[in-house]
PDB file of N, CA and C in Angstrom:
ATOM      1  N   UNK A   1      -1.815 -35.414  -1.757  1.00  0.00           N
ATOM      2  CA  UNK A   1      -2.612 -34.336  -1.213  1.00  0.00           C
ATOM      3  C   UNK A   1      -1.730 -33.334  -0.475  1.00  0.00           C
ATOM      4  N   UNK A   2      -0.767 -33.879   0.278  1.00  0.00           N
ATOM      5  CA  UNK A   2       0.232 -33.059   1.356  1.00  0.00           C
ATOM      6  C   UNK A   2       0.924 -32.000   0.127  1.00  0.00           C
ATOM      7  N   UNK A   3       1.504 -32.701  -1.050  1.00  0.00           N
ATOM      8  CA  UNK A   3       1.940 -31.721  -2.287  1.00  0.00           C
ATOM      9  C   UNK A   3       1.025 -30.652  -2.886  1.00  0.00           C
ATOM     10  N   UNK A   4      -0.174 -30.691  -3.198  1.00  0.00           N
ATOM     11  CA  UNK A   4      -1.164 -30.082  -3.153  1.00  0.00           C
ATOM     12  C   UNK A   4      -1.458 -28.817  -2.503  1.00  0.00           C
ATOM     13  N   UNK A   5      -1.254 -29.390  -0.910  1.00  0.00           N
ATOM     14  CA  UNK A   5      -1.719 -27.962   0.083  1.00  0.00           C
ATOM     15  C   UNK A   5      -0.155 -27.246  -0.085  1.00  0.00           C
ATOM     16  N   UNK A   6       1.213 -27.929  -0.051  1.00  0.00           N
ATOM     17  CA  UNK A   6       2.057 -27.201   0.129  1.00  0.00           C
ATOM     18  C   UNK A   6       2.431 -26.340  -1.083  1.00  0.00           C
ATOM     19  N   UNK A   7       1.782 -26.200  -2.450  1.00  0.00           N
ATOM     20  CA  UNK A   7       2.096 -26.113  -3.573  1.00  0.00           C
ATOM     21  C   UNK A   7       1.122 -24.948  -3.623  1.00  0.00           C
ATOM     22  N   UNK A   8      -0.036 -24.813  -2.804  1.00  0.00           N
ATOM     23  CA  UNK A   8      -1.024 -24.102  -3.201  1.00  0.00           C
ATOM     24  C   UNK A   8      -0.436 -22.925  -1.722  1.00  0.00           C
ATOM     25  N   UNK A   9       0.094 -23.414  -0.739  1.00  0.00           N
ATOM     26  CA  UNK A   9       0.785 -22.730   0.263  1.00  0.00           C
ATOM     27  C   UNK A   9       1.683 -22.155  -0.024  1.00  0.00           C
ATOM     28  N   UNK A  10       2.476 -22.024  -0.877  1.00  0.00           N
ATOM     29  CA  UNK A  10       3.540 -21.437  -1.696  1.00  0.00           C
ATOM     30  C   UNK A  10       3.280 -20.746  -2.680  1.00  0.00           C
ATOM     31  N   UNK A  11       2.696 -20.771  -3.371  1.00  0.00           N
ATOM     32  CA  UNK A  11       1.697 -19.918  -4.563  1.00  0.00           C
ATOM     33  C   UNK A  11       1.019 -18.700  -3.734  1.00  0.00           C
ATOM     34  N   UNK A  12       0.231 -18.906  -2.682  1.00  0.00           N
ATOM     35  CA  UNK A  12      -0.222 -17.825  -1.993  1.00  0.00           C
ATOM     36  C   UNK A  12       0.613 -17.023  -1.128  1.00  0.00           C
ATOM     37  N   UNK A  13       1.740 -17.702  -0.739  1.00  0.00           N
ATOM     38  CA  UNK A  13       2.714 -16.916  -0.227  1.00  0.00           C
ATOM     39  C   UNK A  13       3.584 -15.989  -1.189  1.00  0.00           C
ATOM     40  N   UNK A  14       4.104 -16.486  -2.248  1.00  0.00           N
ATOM     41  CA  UNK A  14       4.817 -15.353  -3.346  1.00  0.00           C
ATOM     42  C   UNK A  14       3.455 -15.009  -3.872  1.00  0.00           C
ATOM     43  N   UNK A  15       2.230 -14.663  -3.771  1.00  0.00           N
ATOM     44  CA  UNK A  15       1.357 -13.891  -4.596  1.00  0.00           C
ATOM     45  C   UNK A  15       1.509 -13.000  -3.226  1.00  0.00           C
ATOM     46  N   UNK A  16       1.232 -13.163  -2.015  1.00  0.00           N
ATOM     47  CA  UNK A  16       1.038 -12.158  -0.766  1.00  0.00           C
ATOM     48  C   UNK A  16       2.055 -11.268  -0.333  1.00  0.00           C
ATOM     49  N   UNK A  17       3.535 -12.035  -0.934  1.00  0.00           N
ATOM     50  CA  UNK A  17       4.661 -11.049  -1.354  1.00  0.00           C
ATOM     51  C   UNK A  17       4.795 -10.400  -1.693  1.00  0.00           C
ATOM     52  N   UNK A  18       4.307 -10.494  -2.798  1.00  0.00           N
ATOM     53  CA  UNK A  18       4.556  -9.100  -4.011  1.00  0.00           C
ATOM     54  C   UNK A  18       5.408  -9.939  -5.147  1.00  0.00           C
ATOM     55  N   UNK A  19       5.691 -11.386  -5.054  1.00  0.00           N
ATOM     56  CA  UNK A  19       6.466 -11.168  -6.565  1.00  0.00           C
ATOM     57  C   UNK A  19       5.719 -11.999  -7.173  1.00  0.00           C
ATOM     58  N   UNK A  20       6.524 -12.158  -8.766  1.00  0.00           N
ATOM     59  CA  UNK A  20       5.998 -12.625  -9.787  1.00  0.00           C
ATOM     60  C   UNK A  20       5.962 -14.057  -9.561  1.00  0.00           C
ATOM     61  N   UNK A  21       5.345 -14.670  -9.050  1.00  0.00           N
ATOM     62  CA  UNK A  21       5.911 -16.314  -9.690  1.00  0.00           C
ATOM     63  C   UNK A  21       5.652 -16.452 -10.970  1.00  0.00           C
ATOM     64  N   UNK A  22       6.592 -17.166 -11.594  1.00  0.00           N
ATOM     65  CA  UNK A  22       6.410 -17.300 -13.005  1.00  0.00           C
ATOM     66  C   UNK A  22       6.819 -18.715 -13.679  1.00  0.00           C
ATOM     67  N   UNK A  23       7.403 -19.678 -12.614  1.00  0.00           N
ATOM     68  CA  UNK A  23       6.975 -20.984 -13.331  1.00  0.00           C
ATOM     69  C   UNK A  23       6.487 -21.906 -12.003  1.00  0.00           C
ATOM     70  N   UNK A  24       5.992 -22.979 -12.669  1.00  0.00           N
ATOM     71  CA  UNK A  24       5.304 -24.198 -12.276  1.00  0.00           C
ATOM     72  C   UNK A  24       6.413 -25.083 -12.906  1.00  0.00           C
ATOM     73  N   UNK A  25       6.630 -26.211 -11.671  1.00  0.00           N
ATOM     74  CA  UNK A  25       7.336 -27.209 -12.694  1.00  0.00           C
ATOM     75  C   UNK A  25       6.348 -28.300 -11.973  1.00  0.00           C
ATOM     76  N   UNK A  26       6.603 -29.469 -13.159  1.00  0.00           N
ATOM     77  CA  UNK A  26       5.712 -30.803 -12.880  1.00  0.00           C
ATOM     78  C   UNK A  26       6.561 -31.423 -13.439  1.00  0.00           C
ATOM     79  N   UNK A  27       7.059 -32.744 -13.013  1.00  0.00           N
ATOM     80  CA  UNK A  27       7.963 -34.121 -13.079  1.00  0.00           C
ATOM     81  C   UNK A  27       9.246 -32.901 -13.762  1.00  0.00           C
ATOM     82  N   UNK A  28      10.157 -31.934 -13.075  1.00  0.00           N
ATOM     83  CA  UNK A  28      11.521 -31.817 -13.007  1.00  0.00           C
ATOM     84  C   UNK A  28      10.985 -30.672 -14.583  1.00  0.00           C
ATOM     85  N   UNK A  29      10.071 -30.559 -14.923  1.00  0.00           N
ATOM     86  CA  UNK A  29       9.997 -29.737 -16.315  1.00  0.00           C
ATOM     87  C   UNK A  29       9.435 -28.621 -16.183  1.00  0.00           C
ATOM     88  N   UNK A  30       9.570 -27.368 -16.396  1.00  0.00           N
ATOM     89  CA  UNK A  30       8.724 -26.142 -16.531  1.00  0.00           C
ATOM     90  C   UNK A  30       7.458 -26.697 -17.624  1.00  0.00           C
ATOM     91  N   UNK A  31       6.295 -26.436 -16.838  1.00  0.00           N
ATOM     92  CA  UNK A  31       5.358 -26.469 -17.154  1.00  0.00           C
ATOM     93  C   UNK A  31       4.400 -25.045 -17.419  1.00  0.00           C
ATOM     94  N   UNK A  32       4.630 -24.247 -17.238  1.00  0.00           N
ATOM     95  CA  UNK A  32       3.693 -22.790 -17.667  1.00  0.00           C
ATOM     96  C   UNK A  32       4.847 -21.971 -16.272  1.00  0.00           C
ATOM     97  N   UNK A  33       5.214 -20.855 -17.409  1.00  0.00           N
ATOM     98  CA  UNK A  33       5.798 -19.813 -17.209  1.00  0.00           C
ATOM     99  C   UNK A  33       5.303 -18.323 -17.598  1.00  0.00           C
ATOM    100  N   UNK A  34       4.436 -17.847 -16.510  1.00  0.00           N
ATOM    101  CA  UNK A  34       4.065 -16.422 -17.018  1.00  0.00           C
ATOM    102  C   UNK A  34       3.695 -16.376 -15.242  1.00  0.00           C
ATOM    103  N   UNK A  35       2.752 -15.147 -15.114  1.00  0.00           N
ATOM    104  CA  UNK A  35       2.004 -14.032 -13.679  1.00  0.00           C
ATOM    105  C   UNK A  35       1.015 -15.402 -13.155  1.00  0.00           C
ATOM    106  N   UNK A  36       1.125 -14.955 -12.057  1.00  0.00           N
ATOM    107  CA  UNK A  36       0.068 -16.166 -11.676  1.00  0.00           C
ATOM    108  C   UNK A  36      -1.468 -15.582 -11.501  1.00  0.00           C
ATOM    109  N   UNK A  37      -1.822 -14.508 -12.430  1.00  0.00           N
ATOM    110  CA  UNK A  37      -3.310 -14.194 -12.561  1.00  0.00           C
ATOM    111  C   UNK A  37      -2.958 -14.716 -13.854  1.00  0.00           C
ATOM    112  N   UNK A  38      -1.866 -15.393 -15.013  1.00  0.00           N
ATOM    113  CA  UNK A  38      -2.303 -15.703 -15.973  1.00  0.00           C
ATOM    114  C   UNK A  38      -2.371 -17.330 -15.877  1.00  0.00           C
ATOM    115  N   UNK A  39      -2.304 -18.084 -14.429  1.00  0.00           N
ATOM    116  CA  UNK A  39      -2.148 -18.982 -14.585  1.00  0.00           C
ATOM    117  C   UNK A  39      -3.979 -19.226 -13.732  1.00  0.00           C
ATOM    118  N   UNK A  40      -4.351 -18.406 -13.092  1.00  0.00           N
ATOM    119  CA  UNK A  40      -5.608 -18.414 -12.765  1.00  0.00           C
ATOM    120  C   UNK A  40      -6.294 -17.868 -14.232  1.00  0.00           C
ATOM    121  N   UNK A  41      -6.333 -17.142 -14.620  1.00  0.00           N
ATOM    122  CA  UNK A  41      -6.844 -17.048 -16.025  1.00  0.00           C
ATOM    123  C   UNK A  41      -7.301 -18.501 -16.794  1.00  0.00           C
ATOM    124  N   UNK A  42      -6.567 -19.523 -16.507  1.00  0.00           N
ATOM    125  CA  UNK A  42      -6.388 -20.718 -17.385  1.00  0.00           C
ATOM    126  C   UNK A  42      -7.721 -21.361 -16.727  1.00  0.00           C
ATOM    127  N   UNK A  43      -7.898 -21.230 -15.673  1.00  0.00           N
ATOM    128  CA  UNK A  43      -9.050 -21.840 -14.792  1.00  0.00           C
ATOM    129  C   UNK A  43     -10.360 -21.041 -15.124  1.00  0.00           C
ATOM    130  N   UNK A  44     -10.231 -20.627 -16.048  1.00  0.00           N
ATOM    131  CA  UNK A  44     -11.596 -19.026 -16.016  1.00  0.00           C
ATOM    132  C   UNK A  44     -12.571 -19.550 -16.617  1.00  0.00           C
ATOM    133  N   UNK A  45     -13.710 -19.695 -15.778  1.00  0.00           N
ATOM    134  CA  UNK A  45     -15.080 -20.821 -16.896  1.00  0.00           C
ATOM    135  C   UNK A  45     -14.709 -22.203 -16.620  1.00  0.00           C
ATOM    136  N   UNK A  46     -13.914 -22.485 -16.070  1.00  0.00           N
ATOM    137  CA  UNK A  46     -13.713 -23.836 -15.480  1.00  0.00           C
ATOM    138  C   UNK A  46     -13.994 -25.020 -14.102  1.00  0.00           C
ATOM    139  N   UNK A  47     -14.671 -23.684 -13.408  1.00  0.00           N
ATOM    140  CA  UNK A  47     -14.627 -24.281 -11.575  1.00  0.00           C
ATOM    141  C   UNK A  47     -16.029 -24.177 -11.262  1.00  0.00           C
ATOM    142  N   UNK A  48     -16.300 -24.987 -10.748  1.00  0.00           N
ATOM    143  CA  UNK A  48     -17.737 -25.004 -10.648  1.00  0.00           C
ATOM    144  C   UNK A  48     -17.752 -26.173  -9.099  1.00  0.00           C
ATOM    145  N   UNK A  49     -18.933 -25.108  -8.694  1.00  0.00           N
ATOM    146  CA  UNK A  49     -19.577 -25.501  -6.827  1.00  0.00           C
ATOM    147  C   UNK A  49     -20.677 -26.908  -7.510  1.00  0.00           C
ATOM    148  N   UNK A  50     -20.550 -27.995  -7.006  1.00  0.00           N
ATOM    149  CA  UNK A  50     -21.546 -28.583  -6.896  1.00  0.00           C
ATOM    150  C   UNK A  50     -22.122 -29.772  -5.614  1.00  0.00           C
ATOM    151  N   UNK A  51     -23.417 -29.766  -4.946  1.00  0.00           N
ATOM    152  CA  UNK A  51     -23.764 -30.151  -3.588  1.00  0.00           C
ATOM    153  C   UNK A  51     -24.745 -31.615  -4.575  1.00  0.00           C
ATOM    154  N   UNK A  52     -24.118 -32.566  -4.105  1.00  0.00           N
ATOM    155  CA  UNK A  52     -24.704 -34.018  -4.272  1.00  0.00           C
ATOM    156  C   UNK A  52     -25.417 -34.393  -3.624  1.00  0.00           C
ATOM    157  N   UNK A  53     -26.504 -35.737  -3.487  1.00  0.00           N
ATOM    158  CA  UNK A  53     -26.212 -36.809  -2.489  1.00  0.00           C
ATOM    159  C   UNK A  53     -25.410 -38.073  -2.228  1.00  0.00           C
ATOM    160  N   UNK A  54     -24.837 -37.717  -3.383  1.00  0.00           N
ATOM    161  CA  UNK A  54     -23.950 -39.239  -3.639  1.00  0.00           C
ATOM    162  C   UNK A  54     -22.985 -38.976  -4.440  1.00  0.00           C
ATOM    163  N   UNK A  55     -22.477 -39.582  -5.435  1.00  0.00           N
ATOM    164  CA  UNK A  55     -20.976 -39.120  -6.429  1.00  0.00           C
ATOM    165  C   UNK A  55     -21.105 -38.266  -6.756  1.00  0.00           C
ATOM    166  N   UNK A  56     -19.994 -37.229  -7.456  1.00  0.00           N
ATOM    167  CA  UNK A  56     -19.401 -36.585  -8.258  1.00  0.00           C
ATOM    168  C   UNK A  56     -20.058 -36.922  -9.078  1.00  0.00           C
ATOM    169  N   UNK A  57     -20.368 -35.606 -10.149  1.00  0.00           N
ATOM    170  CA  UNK A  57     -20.940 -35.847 -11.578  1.00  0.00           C
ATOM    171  C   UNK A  57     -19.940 -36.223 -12.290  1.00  0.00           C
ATOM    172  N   UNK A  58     -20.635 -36.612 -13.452  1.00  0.00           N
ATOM    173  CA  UNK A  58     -19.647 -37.229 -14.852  1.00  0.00           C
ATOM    174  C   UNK A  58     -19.489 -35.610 -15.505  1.00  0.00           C
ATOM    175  N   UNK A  59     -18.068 -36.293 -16.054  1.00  0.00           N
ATOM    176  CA  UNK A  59     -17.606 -35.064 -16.839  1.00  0.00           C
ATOM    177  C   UNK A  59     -16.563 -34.212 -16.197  1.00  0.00           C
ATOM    178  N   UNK A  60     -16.258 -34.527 -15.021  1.00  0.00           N
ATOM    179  CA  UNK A  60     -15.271 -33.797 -14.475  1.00  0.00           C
ATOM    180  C   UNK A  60     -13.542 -34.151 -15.257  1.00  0.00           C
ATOM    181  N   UNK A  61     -13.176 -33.486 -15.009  1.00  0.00           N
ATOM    182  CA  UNK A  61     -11.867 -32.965 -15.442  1.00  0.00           C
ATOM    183  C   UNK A  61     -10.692 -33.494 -13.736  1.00  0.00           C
ATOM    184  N   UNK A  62     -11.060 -32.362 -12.933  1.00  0.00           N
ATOM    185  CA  UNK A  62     -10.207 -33.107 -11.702  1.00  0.00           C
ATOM    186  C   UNK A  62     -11.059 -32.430 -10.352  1.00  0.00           C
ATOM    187  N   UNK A  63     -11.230 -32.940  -9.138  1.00  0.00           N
ATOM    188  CA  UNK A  63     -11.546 -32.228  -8.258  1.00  0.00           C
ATOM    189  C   UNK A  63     -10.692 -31.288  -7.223  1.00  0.00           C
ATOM    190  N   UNK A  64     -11.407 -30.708  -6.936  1.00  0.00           N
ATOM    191  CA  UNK A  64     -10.153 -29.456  -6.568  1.00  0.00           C
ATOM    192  C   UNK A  64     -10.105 -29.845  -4.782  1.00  0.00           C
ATOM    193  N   UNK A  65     -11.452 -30.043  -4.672  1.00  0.00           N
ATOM    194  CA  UNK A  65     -11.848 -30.603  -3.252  1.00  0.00           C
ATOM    195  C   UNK A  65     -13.643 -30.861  -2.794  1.00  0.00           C
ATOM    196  N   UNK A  66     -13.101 -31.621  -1.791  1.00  0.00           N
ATOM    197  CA  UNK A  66     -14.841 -31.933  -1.815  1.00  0.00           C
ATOM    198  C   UNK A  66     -15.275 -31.209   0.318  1.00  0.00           C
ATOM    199  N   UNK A  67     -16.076 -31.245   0.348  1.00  0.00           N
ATOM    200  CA  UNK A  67     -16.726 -30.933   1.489  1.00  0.00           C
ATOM    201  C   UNK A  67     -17.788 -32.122   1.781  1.00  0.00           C
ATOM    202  N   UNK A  68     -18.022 -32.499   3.142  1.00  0.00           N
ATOM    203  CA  UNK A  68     -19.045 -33.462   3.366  1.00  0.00           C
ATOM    204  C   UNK A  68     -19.790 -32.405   4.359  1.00  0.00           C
ATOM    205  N   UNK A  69     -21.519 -32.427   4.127  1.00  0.00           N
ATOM    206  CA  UNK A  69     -22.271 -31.533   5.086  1.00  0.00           C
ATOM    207  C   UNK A  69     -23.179 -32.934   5.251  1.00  0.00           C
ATOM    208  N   UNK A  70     -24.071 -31.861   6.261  1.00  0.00           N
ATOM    209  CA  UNK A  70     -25.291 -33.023   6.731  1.00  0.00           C
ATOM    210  C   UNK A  70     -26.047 -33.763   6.142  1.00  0.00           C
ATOM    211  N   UNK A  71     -26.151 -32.922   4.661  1.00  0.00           N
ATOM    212  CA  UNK A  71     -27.501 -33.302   3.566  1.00  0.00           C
ATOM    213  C   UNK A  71     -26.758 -33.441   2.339  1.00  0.00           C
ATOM    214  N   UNK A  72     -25.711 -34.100   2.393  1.00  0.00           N
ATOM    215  CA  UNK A  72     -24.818 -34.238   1.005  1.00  0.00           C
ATOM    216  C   UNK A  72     -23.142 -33.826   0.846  1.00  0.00           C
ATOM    217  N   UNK A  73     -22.734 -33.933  -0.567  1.00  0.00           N
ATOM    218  CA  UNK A  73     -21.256 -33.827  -0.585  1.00  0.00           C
ATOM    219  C   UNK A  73     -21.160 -32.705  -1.177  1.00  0.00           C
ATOM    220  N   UNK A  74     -20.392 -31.017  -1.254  1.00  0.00           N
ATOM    221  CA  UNK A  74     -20.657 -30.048  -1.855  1.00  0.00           C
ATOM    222  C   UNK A  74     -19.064 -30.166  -2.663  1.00  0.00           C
ATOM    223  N   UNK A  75     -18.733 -30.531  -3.480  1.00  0.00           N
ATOM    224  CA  UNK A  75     -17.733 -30.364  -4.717  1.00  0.00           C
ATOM    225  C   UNK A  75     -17.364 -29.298  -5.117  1.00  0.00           C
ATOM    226  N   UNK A  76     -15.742 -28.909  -5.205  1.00  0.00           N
ATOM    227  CA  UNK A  76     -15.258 -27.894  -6.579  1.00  0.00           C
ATOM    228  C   UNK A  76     -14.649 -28.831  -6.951  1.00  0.00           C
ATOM    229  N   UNK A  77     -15.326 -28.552  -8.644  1.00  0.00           N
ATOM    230  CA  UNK A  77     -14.318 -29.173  -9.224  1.00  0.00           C
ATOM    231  C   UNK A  77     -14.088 -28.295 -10.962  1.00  0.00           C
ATOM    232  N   UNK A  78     -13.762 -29.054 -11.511  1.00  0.00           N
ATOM    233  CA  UNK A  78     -12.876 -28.451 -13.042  1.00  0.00           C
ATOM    234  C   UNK A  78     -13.356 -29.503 -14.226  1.00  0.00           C
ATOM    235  N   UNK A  79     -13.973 -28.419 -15.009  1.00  0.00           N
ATOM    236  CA  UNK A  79     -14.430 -29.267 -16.356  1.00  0.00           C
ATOM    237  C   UNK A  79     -15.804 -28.264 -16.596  1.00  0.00           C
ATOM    238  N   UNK A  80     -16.520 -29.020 -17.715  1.00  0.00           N
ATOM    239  CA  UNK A  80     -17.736 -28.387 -18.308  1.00  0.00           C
ATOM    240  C   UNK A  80     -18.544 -29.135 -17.910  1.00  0.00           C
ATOM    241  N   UNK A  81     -19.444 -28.173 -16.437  1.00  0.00           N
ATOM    242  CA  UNK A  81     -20.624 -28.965 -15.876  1.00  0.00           C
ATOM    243  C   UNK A  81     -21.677 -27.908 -16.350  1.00  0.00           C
ATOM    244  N   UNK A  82     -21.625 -27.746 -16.852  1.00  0.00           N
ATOM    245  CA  UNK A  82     -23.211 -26.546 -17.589  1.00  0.00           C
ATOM    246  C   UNK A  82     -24.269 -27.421 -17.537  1.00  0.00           C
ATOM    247  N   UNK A  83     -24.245 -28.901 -17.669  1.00  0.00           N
ATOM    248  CA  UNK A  83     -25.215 -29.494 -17.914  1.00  0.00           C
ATOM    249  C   UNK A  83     -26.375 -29.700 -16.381  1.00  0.00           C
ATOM    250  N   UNK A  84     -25.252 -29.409 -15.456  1.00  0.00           N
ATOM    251  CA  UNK A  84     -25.809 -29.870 -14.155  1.00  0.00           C
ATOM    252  C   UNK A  84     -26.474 -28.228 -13.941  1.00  0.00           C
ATOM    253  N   UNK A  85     -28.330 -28.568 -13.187  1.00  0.00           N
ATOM    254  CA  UNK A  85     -28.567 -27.272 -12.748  1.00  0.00           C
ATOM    255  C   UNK A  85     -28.186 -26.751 -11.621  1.00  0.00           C
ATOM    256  N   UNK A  86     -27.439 -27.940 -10.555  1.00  0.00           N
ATOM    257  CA  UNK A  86     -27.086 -27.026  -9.210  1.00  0.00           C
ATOM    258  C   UNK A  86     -25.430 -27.068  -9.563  1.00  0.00           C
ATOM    259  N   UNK A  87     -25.244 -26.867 -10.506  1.00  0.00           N
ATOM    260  CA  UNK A  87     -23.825 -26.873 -10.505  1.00  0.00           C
ATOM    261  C   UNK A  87     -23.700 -25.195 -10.650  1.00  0.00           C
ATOM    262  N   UNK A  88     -22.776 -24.282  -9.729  1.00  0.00           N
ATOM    263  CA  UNK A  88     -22.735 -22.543 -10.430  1.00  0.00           C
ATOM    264  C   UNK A  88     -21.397 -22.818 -10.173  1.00  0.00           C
ATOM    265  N   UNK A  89     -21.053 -21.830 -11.197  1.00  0.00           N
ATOM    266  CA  UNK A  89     -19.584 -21.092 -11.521  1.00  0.00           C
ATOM    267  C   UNK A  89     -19.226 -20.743 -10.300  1.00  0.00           C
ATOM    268  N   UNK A  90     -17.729 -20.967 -10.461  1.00  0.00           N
ATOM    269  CA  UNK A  90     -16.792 -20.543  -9.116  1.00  0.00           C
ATOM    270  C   UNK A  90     -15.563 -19.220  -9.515  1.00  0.00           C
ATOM    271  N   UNK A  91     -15.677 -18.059  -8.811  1.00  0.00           N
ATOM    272  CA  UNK A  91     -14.213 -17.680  -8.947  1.00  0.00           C
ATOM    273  C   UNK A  91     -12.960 -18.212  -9.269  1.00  0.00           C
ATOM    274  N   UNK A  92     -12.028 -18.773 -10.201  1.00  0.00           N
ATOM    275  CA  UNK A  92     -11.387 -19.470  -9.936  1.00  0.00           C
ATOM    276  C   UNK A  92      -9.826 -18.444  -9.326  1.00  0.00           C
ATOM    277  N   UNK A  93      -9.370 -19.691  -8.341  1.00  0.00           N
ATOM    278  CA  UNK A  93      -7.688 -19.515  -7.519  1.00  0.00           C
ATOM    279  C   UNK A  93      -6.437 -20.242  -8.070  1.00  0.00           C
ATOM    280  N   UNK A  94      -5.408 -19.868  -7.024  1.00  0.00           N
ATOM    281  CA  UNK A  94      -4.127 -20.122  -7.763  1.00  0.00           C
ATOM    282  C   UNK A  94      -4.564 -21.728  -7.435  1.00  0.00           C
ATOM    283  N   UNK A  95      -5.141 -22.337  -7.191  1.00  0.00           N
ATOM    284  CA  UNK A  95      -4.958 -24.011  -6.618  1.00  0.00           C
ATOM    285  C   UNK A  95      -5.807 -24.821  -7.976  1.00  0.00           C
ATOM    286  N   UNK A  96      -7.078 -23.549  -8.394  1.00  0.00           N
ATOM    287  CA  UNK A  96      -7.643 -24.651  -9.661  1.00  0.00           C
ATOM    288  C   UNK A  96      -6.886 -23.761 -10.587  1.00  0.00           C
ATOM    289  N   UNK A  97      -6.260 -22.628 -10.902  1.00  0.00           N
ATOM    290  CA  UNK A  97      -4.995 -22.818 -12.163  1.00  0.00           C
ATOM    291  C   UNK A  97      -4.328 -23.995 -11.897  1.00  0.00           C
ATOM    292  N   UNK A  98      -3.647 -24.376 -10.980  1.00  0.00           N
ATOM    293  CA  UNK A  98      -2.756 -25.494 -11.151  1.00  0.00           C
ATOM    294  C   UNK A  98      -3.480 -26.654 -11.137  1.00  0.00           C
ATOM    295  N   UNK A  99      -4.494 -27.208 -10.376  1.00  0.00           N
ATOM    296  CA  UNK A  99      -4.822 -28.810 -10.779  1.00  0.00           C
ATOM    297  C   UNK A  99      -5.486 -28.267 -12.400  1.00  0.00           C
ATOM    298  N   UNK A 100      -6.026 -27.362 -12.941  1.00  0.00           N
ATOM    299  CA  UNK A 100      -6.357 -27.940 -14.521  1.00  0.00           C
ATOM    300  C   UNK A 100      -5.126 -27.305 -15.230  1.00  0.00           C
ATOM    301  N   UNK A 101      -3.982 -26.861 -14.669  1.00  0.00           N
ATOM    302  CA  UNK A 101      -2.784 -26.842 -15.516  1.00  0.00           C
ATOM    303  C   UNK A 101      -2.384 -28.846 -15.694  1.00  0.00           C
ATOM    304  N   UNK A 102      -2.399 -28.864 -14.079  1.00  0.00           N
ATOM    305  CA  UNK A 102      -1.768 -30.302 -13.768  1.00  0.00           C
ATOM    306  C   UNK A 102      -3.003 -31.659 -14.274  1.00  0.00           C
ATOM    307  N   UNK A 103      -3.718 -31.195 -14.674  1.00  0.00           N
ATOM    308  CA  UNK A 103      -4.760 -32.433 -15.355  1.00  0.00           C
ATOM    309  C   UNK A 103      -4.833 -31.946 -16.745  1.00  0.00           C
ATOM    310  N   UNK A 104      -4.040 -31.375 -17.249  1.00  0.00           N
ATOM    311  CA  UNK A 104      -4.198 -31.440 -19.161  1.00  0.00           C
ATOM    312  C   UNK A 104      -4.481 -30.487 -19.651  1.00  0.00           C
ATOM    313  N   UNK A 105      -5.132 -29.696 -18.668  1.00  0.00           N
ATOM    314  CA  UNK A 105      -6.008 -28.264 -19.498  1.00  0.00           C
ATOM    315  C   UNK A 105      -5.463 -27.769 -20.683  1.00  0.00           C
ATOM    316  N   UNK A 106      -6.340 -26.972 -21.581  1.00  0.00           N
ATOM    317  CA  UNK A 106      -5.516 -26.469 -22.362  1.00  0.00           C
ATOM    318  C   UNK A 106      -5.198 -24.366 -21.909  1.00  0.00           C
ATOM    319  N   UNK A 107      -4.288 -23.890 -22.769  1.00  0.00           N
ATOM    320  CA  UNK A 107      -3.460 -23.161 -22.662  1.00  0.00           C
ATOM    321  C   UNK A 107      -4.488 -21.912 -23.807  1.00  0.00           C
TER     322      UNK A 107
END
């Protein structure tokens, strides 16, 4: 998780810069090399808000993060939840480009 925030802390810092980041590496390998609106692009139709009372729906892909409120658990997460009706589309950020770069997504 600590890799996570610092990975997504670094991504927002060279986007608030002004430069290009242009690769991601995962286990020592370049993993996607281009703009990091094309690496949020990859997340587009992918992120979705959803408020439980209990688990995570099936079908997820990876969670991006969860929230606990008074009356349930409110979820982002990554995958095709169309099926769920309180599930709505999310803007997606540089943090769900990278967990559905870093969980398989495709390209």
């Amino acid at each position: 998780m600590i890799l996570g925030i610092i990975t997504r802390n670094l991504l927002e810092l060279a986007v608030n810069l002004g430069h290009s980041l242009s690769e991601v590496i995962d286990k020592g390998k370049v993993a996607f090399q281009r703009s990091p609106g094309d690496l949020i692009a990859q997340a587009h139709g992918k992120v979705w808000l959803v408020k439980t009372e209990g688990e995570k729906p099936d079908g997820v892909i990876g969670a991006v993060s969860s929230m606990h409120l008074h009356d349930g658990t409110q979820y982002r997460l990554m995958g095709d939840l169309s099926a769920y009706p309180q599930a709505a589309l999310a803007e997606p950020g540089l943090e769900d480009g990278c967990v559905w770069l870093m969980q398989g997504g495709d390209e």
